[in-house]
N, C-alpha and C. Protein backbone atom coordinates (compact mmCIF):
# COMPACT_ATOMS: atom_id res chain seq x y z
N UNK A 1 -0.79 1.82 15.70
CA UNK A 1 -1.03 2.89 14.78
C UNK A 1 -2.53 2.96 14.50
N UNK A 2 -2.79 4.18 14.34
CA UNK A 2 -3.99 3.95 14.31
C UNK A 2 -5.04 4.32 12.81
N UNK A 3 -4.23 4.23 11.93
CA UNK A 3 -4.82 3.74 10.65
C UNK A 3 -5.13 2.21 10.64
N UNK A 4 -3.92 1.59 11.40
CA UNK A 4 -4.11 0.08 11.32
C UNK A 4 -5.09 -0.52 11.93
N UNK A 5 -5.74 0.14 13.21
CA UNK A 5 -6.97 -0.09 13.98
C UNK A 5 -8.31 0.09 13.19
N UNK A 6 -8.12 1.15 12.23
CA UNK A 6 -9.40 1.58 11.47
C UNK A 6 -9.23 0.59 10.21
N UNK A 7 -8.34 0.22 9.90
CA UNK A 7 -8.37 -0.88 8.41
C UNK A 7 -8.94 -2.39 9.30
N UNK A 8 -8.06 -2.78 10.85
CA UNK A 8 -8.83 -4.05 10.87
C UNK A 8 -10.40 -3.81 11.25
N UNK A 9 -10.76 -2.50 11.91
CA UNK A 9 -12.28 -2.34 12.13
C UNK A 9 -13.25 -2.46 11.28
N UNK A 10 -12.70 -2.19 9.95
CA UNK A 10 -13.80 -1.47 8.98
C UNK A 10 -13.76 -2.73 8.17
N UNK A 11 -12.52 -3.67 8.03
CA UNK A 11 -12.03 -4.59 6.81
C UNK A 11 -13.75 -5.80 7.01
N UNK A 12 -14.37 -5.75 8.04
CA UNK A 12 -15.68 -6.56 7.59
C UNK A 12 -16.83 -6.00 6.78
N UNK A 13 -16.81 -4.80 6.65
CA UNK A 13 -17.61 -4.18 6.03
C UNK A 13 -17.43 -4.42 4.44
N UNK A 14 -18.75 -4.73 3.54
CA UNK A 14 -18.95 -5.10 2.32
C UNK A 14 -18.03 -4.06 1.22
N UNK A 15 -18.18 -2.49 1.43
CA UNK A 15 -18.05 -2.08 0.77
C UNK A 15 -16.58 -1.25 1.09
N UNK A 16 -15.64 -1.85 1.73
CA UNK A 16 -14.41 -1.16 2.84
C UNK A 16 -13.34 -0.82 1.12
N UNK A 17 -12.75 0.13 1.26
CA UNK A 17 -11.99 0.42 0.72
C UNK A 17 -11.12 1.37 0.96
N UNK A 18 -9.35 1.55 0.93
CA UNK A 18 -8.83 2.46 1.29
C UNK A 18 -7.86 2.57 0.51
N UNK A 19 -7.50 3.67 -0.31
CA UNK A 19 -6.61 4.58 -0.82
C UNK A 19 -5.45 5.39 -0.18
N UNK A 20 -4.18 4.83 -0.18
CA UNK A 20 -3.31 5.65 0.62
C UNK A 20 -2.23 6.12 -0.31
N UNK A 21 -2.07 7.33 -0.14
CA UNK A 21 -0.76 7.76 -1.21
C UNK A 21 0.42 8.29 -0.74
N UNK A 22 1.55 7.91 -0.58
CA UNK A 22 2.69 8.41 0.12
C UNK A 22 3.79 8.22 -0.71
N UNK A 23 4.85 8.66 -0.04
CA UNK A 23 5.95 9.20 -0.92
C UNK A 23 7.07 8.34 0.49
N UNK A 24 6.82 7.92 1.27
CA UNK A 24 7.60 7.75 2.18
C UNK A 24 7.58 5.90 2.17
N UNK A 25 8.71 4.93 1.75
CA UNK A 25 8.36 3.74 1.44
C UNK A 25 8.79 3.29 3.06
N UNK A 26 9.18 3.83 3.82
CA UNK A 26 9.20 3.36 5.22
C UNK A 26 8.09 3.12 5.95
N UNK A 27 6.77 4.18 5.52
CA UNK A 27 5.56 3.82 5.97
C UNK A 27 4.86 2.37 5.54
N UNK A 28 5.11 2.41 4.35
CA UNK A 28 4.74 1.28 4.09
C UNK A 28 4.91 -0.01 5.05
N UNK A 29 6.11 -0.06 4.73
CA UNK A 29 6.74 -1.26 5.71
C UNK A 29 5.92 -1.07 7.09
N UNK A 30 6.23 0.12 7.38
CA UNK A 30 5.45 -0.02 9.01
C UNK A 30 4.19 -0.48 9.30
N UNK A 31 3.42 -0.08 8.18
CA UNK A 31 1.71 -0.49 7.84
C UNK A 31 2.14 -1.49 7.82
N UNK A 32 2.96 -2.53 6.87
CA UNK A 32 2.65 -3.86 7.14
C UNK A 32 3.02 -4.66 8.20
N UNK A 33 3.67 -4.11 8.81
CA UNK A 33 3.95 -4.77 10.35
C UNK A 33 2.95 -4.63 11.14
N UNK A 34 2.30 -3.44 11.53
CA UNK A 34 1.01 -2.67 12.65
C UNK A 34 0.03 -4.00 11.72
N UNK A 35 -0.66 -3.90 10.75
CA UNK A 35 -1.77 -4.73 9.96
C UNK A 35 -1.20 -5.70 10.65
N UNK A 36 0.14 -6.69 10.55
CA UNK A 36 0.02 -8.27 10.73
C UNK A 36 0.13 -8.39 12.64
N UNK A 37 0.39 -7.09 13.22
CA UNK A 37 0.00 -7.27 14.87
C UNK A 37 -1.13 -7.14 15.77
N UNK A 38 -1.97 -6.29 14.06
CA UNK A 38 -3.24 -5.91 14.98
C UNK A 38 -3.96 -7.15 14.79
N UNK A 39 -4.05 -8.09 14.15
CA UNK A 39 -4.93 -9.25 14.32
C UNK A 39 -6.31 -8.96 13.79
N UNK A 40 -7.06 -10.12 13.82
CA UNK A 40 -8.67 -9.70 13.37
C UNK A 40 -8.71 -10.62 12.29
N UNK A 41 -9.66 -10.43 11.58
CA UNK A 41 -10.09 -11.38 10.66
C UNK A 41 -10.17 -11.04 9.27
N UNK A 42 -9.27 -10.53 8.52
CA UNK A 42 -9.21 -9.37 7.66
C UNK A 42 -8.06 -10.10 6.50
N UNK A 43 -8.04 -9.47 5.12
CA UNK A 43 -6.98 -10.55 4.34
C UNK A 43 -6.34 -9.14 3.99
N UNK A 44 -4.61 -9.55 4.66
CA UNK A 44 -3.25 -8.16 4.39
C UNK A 44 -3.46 -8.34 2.27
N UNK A 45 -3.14 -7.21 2.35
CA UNK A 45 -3.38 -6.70 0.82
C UNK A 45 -2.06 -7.56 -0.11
N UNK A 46 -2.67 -8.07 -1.28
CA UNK A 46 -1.64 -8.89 -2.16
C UNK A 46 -0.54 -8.00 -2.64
N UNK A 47 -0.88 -6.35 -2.67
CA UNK A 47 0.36 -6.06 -3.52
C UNK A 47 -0.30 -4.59 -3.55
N UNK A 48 0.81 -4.00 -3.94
CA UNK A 48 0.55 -2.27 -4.12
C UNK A 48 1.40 -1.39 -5.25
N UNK A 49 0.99 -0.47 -5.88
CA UNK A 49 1.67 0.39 -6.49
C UNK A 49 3.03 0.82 -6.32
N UNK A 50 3.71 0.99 -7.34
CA UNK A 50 4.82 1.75 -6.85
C UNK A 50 5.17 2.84 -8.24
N UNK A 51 5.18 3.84 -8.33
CA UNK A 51 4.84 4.74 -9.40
C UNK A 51 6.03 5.49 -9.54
N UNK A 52 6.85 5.59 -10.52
CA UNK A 52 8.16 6.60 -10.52
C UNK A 52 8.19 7.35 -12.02
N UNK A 53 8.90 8.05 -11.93
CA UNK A 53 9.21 9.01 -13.50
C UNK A 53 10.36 9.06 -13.54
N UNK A 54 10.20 8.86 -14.92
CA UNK A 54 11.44 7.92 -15.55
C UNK A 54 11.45 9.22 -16.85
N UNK A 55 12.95 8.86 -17.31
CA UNK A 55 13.05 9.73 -18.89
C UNK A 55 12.77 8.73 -19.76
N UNK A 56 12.24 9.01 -21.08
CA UNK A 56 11.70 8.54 -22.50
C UNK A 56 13.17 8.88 -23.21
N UNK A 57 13.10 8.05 -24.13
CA UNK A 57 14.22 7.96 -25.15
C UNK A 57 14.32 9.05 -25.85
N UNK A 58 12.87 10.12 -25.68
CA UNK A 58 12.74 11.37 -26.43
C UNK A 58 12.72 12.66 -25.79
N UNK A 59 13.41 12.06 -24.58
CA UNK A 59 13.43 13.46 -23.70
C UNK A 59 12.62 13.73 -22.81
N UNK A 60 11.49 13.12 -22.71
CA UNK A 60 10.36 13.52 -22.16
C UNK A 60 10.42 12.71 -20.83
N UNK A 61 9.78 13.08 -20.04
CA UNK A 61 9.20 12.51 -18.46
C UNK A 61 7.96 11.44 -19.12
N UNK A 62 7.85 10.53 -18.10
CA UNK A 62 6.67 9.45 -17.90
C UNK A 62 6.68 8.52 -16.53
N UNK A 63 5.47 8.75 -16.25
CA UNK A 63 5.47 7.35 -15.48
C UNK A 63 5.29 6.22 -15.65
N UNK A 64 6.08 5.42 -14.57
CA UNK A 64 6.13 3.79 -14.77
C UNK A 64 5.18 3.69 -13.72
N UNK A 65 4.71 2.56 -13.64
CA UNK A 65 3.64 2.26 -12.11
C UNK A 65 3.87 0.79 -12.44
N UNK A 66 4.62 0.34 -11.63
CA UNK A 66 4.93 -1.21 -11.42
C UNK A 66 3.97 -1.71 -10.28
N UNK A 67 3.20 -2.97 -10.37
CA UNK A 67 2.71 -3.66 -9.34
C UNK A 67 3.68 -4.60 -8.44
N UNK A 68 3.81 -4.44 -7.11
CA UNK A 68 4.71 -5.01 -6.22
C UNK A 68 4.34 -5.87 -5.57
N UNK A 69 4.72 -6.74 -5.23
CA UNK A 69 3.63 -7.66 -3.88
C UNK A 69 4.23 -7.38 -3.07
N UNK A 70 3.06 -7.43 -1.86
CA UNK A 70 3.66 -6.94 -0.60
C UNK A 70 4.24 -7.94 -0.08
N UNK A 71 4.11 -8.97 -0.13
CA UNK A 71 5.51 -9.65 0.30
C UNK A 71 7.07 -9.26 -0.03
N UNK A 72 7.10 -8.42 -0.82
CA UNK A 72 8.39 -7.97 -1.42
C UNK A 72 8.94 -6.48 -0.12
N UNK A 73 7.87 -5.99 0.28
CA UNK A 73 8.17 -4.83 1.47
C UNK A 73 9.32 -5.38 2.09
């Protein structure tokens, strides 16, 4: 995959950072498989967002944003 080629390319660089937002939790998983085949010298990410809307006791919408570890994928 070739996001996973550009995360182990770039992951030596000082200032590397990447933001991914999806709605699809299958990608996920797949990212973390492609990351632990592409190899390199790079540290797989401790954990990621997971953000849902939920109802309030008052009717209202809110989001939750739970931190996950990616070991949990």
């Amino acid at each position: 995959m070739a996001l996973a080629q550009i995360i182990a390319s770039r992951s030596g660089q000082h200032n590397f950072q990447l933001l991914a937002i999806t709605h699809d939790e299958d990608f996920c998983d797949m990212m973390k498989n492609e990351l632990a085949s592409v190899g390199g010298n790079f540290a797989m990410p401790d954990s990621y967002f997971y953000v849902q809307r939920e109802e309030g006791g008052d009717g209202k919408h809110y989001s939750r944003i739970d931190k996950v570890s990616w070991d949990e994928l």
